[in-house]
Protein backbone atom coordinates (compact mmCIF):
# COMPACT_ATOMS: atom_id res chain seq x y z
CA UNK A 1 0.00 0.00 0.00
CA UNK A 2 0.89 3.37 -0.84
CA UNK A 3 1.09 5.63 2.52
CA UNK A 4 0.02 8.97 2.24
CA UNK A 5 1.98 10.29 5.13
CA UNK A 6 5.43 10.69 3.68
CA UNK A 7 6.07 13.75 4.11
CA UNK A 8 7.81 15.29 1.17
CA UNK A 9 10.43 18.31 0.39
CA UNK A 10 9.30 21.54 -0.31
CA UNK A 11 11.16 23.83 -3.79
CA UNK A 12 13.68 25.06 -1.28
CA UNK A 13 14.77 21.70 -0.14
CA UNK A 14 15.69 20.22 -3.13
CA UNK A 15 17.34 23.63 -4.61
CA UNK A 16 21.70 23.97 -4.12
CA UNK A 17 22.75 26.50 -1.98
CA UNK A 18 23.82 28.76 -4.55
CA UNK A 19 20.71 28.18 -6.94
CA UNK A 20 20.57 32.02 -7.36
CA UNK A 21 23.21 31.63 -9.62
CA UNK A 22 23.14 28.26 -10.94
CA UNK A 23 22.17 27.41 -14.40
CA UNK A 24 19.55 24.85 -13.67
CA UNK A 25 17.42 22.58 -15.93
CA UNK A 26 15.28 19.70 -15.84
CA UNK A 27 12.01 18.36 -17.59
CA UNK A 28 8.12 18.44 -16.45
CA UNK A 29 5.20 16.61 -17.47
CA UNK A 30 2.56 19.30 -19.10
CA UNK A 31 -0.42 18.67 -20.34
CA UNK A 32 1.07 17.87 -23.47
CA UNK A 33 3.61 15.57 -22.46
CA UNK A 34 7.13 15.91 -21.40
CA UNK A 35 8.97 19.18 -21.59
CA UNK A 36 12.68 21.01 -20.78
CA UNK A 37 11.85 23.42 -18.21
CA UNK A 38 14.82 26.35 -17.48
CA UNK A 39 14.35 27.11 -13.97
CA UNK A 40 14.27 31.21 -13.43
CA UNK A 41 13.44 33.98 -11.28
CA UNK A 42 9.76 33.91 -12.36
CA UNK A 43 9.34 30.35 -12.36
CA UNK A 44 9.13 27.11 -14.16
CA UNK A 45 9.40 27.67 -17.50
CA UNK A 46 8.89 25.87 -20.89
CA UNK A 47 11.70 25.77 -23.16
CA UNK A 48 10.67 22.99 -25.17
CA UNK A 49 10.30 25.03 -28.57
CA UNK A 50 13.67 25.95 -28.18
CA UNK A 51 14.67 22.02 -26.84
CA UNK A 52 11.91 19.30 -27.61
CA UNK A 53 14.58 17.21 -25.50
CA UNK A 54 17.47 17.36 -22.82
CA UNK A 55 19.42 15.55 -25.41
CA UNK A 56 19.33 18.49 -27.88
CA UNK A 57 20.22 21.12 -25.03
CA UNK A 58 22.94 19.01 -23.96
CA UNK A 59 24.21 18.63 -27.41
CA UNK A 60 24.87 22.08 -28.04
CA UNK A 61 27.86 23.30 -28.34
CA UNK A 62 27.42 26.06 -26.03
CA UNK A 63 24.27 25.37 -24.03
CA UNK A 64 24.88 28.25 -21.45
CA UNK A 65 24.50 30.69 -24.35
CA UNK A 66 21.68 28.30 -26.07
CA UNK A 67 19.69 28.30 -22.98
CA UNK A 68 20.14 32.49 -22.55
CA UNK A 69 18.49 32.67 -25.82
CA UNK A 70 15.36 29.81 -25.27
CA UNK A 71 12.71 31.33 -23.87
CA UNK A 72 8.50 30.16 -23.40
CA UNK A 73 5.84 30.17 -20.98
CA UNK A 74 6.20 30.29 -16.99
CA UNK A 75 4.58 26.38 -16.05
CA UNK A 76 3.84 27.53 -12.92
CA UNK A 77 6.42 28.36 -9.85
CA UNK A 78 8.75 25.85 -8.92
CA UNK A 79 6.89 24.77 -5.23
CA UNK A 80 3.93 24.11 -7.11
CA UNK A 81 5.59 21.69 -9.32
CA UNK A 82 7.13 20.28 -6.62
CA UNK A 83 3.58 20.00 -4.55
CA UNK A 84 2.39 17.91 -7.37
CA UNK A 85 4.84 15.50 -8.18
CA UNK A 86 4.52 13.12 -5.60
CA UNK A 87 2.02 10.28 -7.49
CA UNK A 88 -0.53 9.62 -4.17
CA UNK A 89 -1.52 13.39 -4.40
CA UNK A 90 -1.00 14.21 -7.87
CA UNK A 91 -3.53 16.40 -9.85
CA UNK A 92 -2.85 14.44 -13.80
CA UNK A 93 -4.14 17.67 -15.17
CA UNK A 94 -1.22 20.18 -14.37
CA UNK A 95 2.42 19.95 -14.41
CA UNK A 96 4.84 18.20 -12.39
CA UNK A 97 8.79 16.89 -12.01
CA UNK A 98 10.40 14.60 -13.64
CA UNK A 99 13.72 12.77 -14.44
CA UNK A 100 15.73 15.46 -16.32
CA UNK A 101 17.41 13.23 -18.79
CA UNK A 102 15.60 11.94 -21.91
CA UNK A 103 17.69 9.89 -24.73
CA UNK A 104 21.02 10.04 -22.79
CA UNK A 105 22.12 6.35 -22.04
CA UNK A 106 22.44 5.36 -18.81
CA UNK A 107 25.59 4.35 -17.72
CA UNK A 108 27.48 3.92 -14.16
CA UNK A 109 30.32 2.98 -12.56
CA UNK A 110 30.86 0.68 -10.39
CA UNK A 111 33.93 -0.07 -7.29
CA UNK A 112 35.33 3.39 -7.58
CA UNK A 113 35.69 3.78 -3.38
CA UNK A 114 37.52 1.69 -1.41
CA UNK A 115 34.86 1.00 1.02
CA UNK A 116 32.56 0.01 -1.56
CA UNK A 117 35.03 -1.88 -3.36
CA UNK A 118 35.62 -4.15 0.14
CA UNK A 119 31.66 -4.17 0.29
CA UNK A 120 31.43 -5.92 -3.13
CA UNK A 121 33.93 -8.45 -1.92
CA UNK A 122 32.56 -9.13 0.72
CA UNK A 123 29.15 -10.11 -1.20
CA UNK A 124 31.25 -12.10 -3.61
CA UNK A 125 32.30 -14.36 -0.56
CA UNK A 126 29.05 -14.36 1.42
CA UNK A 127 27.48 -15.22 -1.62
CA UNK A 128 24.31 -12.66 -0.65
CA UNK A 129 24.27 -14.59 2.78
CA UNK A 130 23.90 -11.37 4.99
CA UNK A 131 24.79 -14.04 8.19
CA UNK A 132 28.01 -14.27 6.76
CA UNK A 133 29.05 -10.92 6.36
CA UNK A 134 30.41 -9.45 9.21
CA UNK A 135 33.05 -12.33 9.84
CA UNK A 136 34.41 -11.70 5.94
CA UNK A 137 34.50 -8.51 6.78
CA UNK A 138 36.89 -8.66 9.67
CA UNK A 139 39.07 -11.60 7.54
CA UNK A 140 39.36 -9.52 4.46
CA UNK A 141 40.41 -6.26 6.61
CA UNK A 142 42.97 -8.16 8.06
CA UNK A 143 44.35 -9.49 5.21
CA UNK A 144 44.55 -5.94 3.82
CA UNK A 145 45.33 -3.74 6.17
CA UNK A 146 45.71 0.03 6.49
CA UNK A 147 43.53 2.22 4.08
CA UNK A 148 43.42 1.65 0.22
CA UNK A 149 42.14 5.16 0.06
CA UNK A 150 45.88 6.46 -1.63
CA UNK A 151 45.62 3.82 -3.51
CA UNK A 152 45.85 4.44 -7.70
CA UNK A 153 44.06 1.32 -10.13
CA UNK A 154 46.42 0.46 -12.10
CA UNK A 155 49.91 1.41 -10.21
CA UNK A 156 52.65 -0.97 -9.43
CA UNK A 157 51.49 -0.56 -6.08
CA UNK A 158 48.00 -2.00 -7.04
CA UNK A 159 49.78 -4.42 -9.12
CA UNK A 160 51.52 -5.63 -5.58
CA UNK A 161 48.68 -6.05 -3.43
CA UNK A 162 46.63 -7.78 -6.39
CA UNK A 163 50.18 -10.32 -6.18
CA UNK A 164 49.69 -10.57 -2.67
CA UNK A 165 45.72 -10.57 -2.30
CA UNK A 166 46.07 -14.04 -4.72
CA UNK A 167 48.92 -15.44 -2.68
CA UNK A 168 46.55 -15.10 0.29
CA UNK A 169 43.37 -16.61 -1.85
CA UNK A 170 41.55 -13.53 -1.60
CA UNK A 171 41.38 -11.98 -5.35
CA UNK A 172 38.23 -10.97 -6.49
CA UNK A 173 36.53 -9.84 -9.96
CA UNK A 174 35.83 -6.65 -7.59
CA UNK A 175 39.24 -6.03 -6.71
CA UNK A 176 40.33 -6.42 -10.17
CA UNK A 177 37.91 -3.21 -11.20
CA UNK A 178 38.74 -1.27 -8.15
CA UNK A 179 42.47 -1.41 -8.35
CA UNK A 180 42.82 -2.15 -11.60
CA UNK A 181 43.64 -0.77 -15.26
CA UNK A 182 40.00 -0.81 -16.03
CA UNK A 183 37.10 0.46 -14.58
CA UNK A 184 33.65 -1.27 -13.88
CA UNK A 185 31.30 0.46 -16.54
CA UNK A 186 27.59 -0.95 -16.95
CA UNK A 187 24.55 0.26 -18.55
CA UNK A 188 22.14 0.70 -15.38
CA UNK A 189 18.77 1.60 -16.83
CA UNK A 190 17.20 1.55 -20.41
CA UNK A 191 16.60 5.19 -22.00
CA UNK A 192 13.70 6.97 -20.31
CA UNK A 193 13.54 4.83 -17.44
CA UNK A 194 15.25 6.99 -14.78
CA UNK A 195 12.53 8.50 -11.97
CA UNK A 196 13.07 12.25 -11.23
CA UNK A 197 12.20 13.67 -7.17
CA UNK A 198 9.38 13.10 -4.93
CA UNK A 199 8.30 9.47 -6.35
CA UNK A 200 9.18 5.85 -5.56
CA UNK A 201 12.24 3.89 -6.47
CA UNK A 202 12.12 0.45 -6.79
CA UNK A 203 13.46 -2.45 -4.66
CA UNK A 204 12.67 -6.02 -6.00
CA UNK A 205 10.63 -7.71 -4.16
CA UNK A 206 12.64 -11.08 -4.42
CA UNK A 207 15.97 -8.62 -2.29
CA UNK A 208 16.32 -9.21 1.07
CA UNK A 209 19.73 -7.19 1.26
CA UNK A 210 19.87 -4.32 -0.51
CA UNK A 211 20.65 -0.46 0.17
CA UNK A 212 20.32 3.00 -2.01
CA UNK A 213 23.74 3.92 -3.73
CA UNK A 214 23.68 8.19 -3.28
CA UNK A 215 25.89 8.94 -6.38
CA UNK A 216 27.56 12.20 -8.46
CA UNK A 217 26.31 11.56 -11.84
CA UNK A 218 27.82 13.70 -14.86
CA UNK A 219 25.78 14.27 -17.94
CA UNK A 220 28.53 14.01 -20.81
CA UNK A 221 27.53 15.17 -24.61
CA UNK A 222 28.34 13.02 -27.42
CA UNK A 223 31.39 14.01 -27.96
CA UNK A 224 33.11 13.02 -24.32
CA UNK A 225 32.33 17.22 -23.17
CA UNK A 226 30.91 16.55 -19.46
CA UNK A 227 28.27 19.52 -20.13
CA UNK A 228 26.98 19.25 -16.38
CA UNK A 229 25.99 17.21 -13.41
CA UNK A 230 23.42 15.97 -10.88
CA UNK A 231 22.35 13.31 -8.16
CA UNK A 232 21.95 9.87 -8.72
CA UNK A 233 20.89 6.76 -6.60
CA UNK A 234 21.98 3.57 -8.14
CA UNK A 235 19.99 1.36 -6.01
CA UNK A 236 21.49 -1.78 -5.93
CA UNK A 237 20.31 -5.62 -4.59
CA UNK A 238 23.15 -6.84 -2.50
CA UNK A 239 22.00 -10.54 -2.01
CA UNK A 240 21.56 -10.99 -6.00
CA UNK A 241 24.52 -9.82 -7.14
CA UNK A 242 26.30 -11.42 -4.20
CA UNK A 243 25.05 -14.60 -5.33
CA UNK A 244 26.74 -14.05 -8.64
CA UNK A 245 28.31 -10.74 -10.66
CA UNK A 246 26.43 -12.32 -13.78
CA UNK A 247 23.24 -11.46 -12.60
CA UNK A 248 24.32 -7.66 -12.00
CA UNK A 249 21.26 -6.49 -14.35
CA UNK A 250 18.78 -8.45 -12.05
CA UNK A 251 20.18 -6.26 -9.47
CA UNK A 252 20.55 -2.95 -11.40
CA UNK A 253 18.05 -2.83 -13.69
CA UNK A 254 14.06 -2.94 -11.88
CA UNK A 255 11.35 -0.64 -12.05
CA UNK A 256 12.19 2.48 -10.75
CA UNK A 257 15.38 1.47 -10.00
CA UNK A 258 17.42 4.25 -11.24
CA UNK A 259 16.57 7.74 -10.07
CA UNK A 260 18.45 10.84 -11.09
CA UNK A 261 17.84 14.89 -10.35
CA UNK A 262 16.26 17.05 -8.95
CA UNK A 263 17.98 19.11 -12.21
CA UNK A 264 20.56 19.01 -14.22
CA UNK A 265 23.54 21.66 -13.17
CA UNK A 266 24.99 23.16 -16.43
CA UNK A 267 28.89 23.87 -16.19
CA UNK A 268 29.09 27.67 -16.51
CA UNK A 269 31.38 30.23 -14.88
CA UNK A 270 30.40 29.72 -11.80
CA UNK A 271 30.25 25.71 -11.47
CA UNK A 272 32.63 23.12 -13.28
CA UNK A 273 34.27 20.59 -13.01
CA UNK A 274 37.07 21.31 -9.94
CA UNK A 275 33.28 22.45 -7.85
CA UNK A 276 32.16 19.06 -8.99
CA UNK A 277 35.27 17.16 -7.46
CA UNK A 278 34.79 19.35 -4.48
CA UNK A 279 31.51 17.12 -4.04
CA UNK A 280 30.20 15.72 -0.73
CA UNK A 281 26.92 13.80 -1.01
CA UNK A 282 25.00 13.15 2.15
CA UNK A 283 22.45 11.09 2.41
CA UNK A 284 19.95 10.50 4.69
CA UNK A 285 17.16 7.05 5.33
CA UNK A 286 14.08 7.74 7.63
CA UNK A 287 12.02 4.66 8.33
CA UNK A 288 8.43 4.99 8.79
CA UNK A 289 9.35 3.24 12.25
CA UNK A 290 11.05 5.80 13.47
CA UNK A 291 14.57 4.24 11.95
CA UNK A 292 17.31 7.09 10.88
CA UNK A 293 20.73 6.67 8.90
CA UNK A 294 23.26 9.17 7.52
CA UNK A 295 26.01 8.74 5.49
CA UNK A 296 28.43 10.68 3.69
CA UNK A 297 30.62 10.47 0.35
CA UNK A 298 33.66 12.56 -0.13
CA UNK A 299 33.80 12.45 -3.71
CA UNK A 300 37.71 13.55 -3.69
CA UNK A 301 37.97 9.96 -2.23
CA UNK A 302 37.09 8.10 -5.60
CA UNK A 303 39.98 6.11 -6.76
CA UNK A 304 39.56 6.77 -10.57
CA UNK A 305 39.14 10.92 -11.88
CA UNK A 306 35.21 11.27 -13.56
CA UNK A 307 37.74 12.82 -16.72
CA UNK A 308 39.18 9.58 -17.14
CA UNK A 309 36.07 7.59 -16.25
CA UNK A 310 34.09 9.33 -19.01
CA UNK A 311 37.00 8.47 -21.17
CA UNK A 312 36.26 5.21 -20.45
CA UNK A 313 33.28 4.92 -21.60
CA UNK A 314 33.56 7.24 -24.54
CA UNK A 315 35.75 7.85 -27.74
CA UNK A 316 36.95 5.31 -31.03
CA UNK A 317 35.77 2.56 -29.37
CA UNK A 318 32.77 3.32 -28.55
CA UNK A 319 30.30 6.54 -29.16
CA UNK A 320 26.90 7.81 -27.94
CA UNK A 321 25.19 9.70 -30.52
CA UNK A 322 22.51 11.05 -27.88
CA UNK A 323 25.30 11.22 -25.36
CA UNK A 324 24.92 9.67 -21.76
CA UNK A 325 24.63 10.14 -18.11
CA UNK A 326 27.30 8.38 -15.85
CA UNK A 327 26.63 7.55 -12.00
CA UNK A 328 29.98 7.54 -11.03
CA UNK A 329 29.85 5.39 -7.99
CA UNK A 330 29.50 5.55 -4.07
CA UNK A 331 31.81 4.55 -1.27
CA UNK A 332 28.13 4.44 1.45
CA UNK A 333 27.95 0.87 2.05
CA UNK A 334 25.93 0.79 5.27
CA UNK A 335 26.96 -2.29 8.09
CA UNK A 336 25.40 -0.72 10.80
CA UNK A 337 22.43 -3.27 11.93
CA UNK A 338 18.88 -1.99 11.22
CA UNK A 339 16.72 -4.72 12.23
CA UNK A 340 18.39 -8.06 12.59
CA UNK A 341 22.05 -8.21 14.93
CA UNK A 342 24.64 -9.56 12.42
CA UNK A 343 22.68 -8.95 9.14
CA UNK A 344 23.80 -4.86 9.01
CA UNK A 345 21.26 -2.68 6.87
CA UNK A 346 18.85 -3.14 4.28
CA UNK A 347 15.23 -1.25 3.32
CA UNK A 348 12.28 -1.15 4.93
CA UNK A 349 8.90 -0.24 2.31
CA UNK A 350 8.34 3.32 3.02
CA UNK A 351 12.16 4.58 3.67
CA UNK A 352 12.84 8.00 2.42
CA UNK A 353 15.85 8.41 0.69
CA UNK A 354 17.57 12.17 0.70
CA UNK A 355 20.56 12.44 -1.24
CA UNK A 356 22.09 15.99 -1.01
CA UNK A 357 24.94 18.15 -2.08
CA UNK A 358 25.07 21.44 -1.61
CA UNK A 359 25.40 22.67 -4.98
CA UNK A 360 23.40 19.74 -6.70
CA UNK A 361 20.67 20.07 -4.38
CA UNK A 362 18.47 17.23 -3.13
CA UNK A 363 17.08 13.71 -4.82
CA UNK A 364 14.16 11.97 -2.44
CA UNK A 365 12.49 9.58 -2.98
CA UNK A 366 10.35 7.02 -0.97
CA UNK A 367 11.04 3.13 -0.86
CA UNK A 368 8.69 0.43 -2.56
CA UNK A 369 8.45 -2.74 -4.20
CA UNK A 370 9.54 -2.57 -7.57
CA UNK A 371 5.98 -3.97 -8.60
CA UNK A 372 4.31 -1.01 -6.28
CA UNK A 373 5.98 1.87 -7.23
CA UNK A 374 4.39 3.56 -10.92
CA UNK A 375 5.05 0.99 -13.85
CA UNK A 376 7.05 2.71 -16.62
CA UNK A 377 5.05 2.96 -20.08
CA UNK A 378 6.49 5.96 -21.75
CA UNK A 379 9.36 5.27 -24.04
CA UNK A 380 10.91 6.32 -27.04
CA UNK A 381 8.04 5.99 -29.31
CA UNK A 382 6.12 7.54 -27.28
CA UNK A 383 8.48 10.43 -26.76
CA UNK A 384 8.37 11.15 -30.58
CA UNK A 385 4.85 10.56 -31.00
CA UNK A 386 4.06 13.11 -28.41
CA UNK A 387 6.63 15.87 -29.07
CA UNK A 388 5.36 15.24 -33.28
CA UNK A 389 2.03 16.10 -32.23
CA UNK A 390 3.07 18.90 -30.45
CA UNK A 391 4.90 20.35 -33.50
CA UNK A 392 8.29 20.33 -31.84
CA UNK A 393 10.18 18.13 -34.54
CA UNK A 394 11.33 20.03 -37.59
C-alpha cells in the first residue's frame, strides 16, 4: 500500500545553496507531455520550442549561451511543481517533475571507493548470505590492512597487493575493477527509465539485502564534453549480485530502479568541473518506524578521476550519438544493523531516501516494491509521437 503520510520536500529543499546563480534545468510533465523546463526567477518555464529534448540542449555546443536565448511560458512556480509530483496526491491535469534526462544512455560505474570496493567483496564471498558478512569482513580487513584510500588502479602498487591478495586466496573480480587498469562500466537503466524527485524507487521484491547507492552523476555530450551534473541513486540488490556478478542487471536494472535529479547543473562560470570534485553527497534514510541513517561520500575519495572515467566509456571505441549520463559510484555501504544483529542494513517499504549536495541540491524519494511503485510505459516511441504532435520536430 501506498502511505500517504510521507512527508515530502518543499522547492527550497531540493534547490543547491547557490541556486541564485546556478544554471539549472530539468524536464516536467505538461499537459502535453514531457517538456525542458529552465528554472528562473519567475518560475518554471517551458523551453521545449527551443529544446523538444534534454538531449538536444545538452548537445549544443554552447548550451549556457543556447539556454540564454530559449525562452517560453512560466509552467507555474517551482513549489507548485514540486507540490504535485509526488504520485498519491498528484492532480494528472497540471504539471509536475520529472527525471531530467531523456535519450542520454544510462551508464554507471561501479567499485570506484575503497569502502565500496571491500563491500562488493565481501558479497562475492558471502554469496548474498547477509549471516556471513560481518566475519568476511573482519578476515578480508585483516588481510589488507591500512587504508586503500591512496591507492591508484592500475599502479605498481596496485599491481603488488593484487600479487599478494592471490597469494593469500583472496582476489576478487571486484578487486580487479577497483584497483585495476579498467574500470567497472555498466549500462544501469534503459533510455527513459530513470525517476526524477518526490516518487518511488524500486526495490525487488525477491531482495532481502539491498541499500540506495547516493551517487555524483555527470551528464557528458556526445562528444566526451561533461556539459553538467546531478544526483543519482543507483539502487542496488546486495544478495543478487552477491550470489553471482552475472546477474548484476537483475540487481541494477528494476522498475524504478534508477533515479536521477532534482535538475541538471549546467557547467558555466560559476560551477565546473574542480566544484564538482569538491563534491560531498550526504544522504539520509528515515524509516516509517522511526529508523534514521546518515552517510556521507567525499567524492575527492574516488579512486579513478570522472575525466578519465568518461574516457572510459567514450571515444573510437565506442560513441553515444545522444550522449549519456554516468553515476559515477559511491563509497556508502551501510553495516550498521537496522533490524536483525549480524545482518547490518537493508530497506524497509516506506524509507525515504535524501541524497544531497550542496550545490546539486536534493534527490528523495520514498522506498517500494519494484511492482508497487508507478510501472514505466512511456518510451521512445512515445516520446516522438508526443513531441510530433506537439509540432516540436522540424
Amino acid at each position: 500500500m501506498t502511505s500517504t503520510t510521507t512527508t515530502w520536500p518543499e522547492a527550497r529543499g531540493i534547490l543547491p545553496d547557490d541556486a541564485e546563480t546556478a544554471t539549472l534545468v530539468g524536464r516536467a510533465w505538461t499537459a502535453d507531455g514531457p517538456s525542458v523546463v529552465a528554472l528562473r526567477p519567475e518560475g518554471v518555464v517551458d523551453i521545449s520550442r527551443a529544446f523538444p529534448t534534454m538531449r538536444a540542449l545538452t548537445e549544443h555546443a554552447d548550451p549556457i549561451v543556447a539556454l540564454t536565448a530559449a525562452d517560453g511560458p512560466v509552467l507555474g512556480s517551482l513549489d507548485d511543481l514540486v507540490a504535485n509530483t509526488p504520485p498519491e496526491t498528484r492532480n494528472p491535469s497540471r504539471p509536475w517533475l520529472l527525471s531530467p534526462i531523456d535519450l542520454h544512455v544510462v551508464k554507471a560505474a561501479g567499485v570506484t571507493f575503497p569502502v565500496s570496493m571491500l563491500e562488493r567483496v565481501i558479497e562475492e564471498r558471502a554469496r548474498g548470505d547477509q549471516d556471513a558478512a560481518a566475519a568476511i569482513r573482519a578476515e578480508i580487513l585483516g588481510t589488507i590492512g591500512g587504508s586503500l584510500d591512496s591507492l591508484k588502479p592500475g599502479s605498481e602498487e596496485a599491481a603488488a597487493l593484487k600479487a599478494l591478495l592471490i597469494e593469500r586466496g583472496w582476489w576478487s573480480q571486484y578487486l580487479e575493477v577497483g584497483i585495476g587498469p579498467d574500470a567497472e562500466v555498466f549500462t544501469k537503466a534503459p533510455v527513459l527509465a530513470t525517476v526524477g524527485p518526490c516518487v518511488d524507487v524500486g526495490v525487488h521484491p525477491a531482495s532481502q539485502w539491498n541499500n540506495p547507492e547516493p551517487e555524483v552523476v555527470l551528464v557528458v555530450s556526445s562528444t566526451g564534453r561533461i556539459v553538467g551534473a546531478s544526483l543519482g541513486n543507483d539502487v542496488n540488490l546486495r544478495d543478487v549480485e552477491g550470489r553471482s556478478a552475472l546477474l548484476l542487471g537483475k540487481a541494477k536494472d528494476n522498475n524504478a530502479s534508477a533515479s536521477l535529479g532534482p535538475f541538471i547543473r549546467l557547467f558555466d562560470d560559476g560551477y565546473g568541473i574542480d566544484d564538482l570534485r569538491a563534491s560531498v553527497v550526504r544522504l539520509s534514510i528515515d524509516g516509517e518506524e522511526g529508523y534514521r541513517l546518515d552517510g556521507t561520500s567525499e567524492l575527492a575519495r574516488i579512486s579513478r578521476d570522472p575525466v578519465d572515467l568518461v574516457g572510459q566509456v567514450v571515444g573510437a571505441h565506442h560513441q553515444y550519438p545522444d550522449g549519456f549520463v554516468l553515476y559515477l559510484g559511491t563509497m556508502f555501504a551501510p553495516v550498521d544493523d537496522r533490524d536483525v544483529p549480524g545482518r547490518g542494513f537493508t530497506h524497509n517499504d516506506g524509507d525515504v531516501v535524501r541524497i544531497a549536495e550542496p550545490r546539486l541540491g536534493a534527490l528523495v524519494n520514498r522506498v517500494r516494491s519494484t511492482d508497487a511503485a508507478e510501472p514505466w510505459t512511456f518510451g521512445i516511441d512515445a516520446l516522438y509521437r508526443s513531441l510530433t504532435a506537439r509540432g516540436l520536430l522540424g
